[in-house]
C-alpha atoms as a PDB file:
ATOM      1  CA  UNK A   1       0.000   0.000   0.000  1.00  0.00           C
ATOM      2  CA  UNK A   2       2.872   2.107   1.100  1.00  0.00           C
ATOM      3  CA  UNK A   3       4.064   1.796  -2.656  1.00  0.00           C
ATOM      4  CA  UNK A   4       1.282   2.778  -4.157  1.00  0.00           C
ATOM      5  CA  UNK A   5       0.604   5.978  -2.311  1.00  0.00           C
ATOM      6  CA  UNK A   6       4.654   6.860  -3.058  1.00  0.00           C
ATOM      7  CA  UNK A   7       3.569   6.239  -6.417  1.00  0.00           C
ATOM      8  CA  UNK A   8       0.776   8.399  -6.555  1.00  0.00           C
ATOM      9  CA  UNK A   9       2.188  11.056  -5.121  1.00  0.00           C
ATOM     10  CA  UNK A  10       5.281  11.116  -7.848  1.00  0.00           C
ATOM     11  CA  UNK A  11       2.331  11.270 -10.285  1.00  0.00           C
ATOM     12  CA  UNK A  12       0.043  13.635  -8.573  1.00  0.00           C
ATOM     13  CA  UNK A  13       2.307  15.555  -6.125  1.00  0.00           C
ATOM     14  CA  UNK A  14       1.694  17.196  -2.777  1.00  0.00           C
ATOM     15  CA  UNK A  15      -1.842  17.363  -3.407  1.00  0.00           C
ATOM     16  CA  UNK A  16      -2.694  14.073  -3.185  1.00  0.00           C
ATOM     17  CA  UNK A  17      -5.446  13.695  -0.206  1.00  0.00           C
ATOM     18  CA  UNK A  18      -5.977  10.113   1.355  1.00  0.00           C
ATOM     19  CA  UNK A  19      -8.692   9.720   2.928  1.00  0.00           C
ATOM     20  CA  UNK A  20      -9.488   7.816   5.975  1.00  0.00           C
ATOM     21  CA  UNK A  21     -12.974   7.365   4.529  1.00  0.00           C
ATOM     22  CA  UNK A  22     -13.753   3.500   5.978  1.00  0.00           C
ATOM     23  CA  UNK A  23     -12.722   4.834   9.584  1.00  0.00           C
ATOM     24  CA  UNK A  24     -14.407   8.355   9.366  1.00  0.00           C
ATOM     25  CA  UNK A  25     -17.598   6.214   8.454  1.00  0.00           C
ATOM     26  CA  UNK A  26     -17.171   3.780  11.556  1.00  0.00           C
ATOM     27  CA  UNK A  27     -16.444   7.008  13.778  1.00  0.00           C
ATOM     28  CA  UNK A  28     -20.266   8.369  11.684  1.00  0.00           C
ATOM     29  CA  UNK A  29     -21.501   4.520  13.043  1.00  0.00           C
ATOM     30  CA  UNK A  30     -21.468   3.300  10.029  1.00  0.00           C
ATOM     31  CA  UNK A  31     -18.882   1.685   7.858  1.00  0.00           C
ATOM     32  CA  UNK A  32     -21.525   1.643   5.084  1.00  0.00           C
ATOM     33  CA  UNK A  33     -21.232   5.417   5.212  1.00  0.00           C
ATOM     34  CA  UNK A  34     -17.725   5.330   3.266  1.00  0.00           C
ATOM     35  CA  UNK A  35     -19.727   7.138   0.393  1.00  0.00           C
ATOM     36  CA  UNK A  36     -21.067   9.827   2.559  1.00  0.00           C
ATOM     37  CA  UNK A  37     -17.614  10.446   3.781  1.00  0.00           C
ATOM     38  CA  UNK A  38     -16.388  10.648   0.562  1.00  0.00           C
ATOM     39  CA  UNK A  39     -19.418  12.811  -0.851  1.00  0.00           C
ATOM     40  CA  UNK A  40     -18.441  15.541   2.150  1.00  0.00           C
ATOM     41  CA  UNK A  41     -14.776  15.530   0.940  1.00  0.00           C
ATOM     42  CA  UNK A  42     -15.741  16.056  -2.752  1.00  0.00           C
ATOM     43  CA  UNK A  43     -18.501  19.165  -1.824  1.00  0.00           C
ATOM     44  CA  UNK A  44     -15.949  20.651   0.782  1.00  0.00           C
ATOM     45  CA  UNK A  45     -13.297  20.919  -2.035  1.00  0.00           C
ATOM     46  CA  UNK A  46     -16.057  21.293  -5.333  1.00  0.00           C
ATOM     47  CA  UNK A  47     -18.921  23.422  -3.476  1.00  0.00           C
ATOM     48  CA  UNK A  48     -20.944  21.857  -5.914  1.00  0.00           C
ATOM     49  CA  UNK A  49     -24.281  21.710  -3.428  1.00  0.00           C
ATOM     50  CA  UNK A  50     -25.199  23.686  -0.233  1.00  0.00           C
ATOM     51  CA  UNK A  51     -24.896  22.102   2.954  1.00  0.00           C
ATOM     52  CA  UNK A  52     -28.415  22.449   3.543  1.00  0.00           C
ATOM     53  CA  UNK A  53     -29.481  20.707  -0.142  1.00  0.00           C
ATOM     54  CA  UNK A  54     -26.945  17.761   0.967  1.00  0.00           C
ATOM     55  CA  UNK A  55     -28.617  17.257   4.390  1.00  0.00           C
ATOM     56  CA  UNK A  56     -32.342  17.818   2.908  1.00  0.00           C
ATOM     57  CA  UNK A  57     -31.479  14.600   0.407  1.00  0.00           C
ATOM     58  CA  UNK A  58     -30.002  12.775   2.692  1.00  0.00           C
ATOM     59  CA  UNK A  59     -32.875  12.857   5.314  1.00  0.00           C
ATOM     60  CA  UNK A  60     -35.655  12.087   2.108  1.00  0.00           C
ATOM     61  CA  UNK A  61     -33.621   9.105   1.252  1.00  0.00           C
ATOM     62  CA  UNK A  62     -32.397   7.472   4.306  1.00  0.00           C
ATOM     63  CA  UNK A  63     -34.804   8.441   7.245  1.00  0.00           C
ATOM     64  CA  UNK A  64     -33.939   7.533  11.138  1.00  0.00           C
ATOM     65  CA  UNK A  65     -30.930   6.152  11.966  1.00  0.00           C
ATOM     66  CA  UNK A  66     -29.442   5.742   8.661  1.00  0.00           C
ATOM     67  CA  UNK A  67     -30.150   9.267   7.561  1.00  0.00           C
ATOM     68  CA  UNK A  68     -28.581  10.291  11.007  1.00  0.00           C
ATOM     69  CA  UNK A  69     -25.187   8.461  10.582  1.00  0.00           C
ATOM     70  CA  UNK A  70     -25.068   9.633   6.916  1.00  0.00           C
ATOM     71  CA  UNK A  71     -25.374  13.154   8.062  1.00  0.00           C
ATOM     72  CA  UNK A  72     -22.879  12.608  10.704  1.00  0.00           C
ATOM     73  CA  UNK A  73     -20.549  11.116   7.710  1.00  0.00           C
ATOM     74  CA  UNK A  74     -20.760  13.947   5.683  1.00  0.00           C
ATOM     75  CA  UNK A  75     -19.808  16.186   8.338  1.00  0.00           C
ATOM     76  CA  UNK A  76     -16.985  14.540   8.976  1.00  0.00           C
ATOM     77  CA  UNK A  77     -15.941  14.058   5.806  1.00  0.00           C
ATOM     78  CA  UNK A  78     -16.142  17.642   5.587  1.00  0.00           C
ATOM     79  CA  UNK A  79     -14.023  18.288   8.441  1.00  0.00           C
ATOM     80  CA  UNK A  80     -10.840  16.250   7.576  1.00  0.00           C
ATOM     81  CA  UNK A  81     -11.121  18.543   4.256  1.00  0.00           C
ATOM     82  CA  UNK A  82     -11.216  21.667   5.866  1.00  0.00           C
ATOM     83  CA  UNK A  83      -8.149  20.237   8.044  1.00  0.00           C
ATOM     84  CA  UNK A  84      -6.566  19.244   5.192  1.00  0.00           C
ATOM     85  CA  UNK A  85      -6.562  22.599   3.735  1.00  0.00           C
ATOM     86  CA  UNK A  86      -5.765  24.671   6.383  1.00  0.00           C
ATOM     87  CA  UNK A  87      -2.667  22.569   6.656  1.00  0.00           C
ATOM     88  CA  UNK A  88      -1.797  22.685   2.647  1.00  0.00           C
END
């Protein structure tokens, strides 16, 4: 694995973000929720969608729990990007 991320970063540079996506999920409580993660990394870096749009689609798909963790994925998926580039 190690090889491959030196690898991509010859290729791609500095910028290259990993993301901790399966354990920001499990932290959501959810590993399903790796797409959420992901999906709050892309919008924090594209700001494609408002927040508000995101959450509203969330809730009409996945109500209750699921909805809840997939919020709470997004967030956080959020967060590591705006830590990320702070620190860039």
């Amino acid at each position: 694995m190690k090889s491959v991320l030196r690898s991509l970063k010859e290729v791609v540079g500095e910028k290259l973000l990993v993301v901790p996506a399966r354990d920001l999920a499990v932290r959501a409580g959810s590993a399903r929720a790796i797409n959420v993660v992901m999906l709050g990394v892309f919008n924090a870096h594209a700001r494609l969608f408002a927040d508000d749009v995101v959450y509203e689609a969330i809730k009409s798909v996945l109500p209750g729990r699921a909805g809840e963790v997939s919020v709470k994925a997004y967030e956080l998926g959020k967060a590591f990007y705006a830590e990320r580039a702070k620190s860039a």
